[in-house]
Protein backbone atom coordinates (compact mmCIF):
# COMPACT_ATOMS: atom_id res chain seq x y z
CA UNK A 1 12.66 -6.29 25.54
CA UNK A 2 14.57 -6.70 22.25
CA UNK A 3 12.33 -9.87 21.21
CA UNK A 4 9.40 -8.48 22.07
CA UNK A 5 10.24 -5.24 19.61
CA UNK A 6 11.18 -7.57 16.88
CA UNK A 7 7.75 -9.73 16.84
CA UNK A 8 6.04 -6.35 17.17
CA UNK A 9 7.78 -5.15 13.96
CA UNK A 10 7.22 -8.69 12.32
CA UNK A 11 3.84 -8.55 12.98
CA UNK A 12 3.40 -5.13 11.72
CA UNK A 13 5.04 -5.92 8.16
CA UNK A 14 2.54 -8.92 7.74
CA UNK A 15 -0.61 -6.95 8.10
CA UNK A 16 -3.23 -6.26 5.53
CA UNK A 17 -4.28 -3.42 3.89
CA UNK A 18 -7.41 -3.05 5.65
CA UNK A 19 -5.52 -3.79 9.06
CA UNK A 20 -2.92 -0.56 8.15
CA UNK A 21 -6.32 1.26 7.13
CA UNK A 22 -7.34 0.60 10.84
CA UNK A 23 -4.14 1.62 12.53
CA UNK A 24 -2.81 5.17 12.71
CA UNK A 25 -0.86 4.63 9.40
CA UNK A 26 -2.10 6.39 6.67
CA UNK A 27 0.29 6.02 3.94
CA UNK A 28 2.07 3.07 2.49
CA UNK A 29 5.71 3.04 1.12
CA UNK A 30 5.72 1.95 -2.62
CA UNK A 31 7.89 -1.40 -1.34
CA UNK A 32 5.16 -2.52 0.92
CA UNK A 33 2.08 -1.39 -1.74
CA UNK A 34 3.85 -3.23 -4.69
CA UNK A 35 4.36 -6.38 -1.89
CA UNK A 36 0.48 -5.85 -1.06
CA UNK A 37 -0.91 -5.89 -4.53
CA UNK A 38 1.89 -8.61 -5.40
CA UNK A 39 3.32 -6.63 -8.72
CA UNK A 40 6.58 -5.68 -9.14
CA UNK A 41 8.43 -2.26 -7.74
CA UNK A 42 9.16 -1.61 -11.45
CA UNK A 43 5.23 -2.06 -12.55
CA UNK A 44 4.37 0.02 -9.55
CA UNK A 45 6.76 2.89 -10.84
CA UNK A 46 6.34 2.72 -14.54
CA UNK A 47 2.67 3.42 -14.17
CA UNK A 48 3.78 6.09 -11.67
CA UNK A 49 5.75 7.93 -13.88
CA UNK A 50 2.79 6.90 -17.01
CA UNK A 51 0.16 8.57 -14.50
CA UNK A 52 -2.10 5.16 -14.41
CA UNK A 53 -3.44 4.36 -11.10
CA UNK A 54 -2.70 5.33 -7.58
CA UNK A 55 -2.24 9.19 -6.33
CA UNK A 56 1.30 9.15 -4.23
CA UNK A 57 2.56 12.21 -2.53
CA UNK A 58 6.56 12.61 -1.84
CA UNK A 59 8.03 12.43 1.76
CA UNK A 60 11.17 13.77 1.73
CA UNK A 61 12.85 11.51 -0.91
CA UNK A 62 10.27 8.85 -0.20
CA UNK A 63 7.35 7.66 -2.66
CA UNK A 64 4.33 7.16 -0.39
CA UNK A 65 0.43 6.26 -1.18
CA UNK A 66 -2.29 7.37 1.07
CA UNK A 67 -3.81 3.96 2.06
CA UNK A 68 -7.28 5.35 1.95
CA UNK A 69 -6.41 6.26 -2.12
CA UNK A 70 -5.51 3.15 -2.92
CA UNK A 71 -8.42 1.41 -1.24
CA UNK A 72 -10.99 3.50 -3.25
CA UNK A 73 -9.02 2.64 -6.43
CA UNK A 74 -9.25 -1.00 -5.63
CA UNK A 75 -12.90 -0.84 -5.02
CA UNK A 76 -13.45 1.58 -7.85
CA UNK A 77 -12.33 -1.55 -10.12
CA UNK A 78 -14.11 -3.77 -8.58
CA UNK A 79 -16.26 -5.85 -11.29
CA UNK A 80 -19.62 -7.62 -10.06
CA UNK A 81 -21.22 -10.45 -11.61
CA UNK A 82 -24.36 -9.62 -13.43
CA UNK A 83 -27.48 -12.31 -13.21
């Protein structure tokens, strides 16, 4: 029982953003947004406290993003190629 609980919980840190988007999470601590985007937990709070980028809501004592916020920001800089 205890090996099957730890590949569940492996498996659930390795998803995706879109996977998380899917599940019935819907927010993201600031550890596993800054390890998604691949910046640093400082970058990710210096523009937090500078007001650049994602909306994040408190839990308690806990920084969390609402997945579906950051996804729209993503997109939102999204650049296409023009022909």
């Amino acid at each position: 029982m205890a090996r099957t609980m730890n590949r569940v919980l492996k498996t659930k840190a390795k998803l995706s953003m879109t996977t998380l988007l899917k599940s019935e999470l819907s927010s993201i601590s600031e550890k596993e947004l800054s390890r998604e985007l691949n910046i640093s937990l400082s970058k990710l709070r210096k523009d937090r406290e500078r007001g650049k980028h994602y909306a994040f809501f408190r839990e308690g004592r806990a920084i969390r993003y609402r997945i579906i916020d950051v996804l729209d920001e993503l997109k939102a800089k999204t650049t296409r190629a023009v022909a």
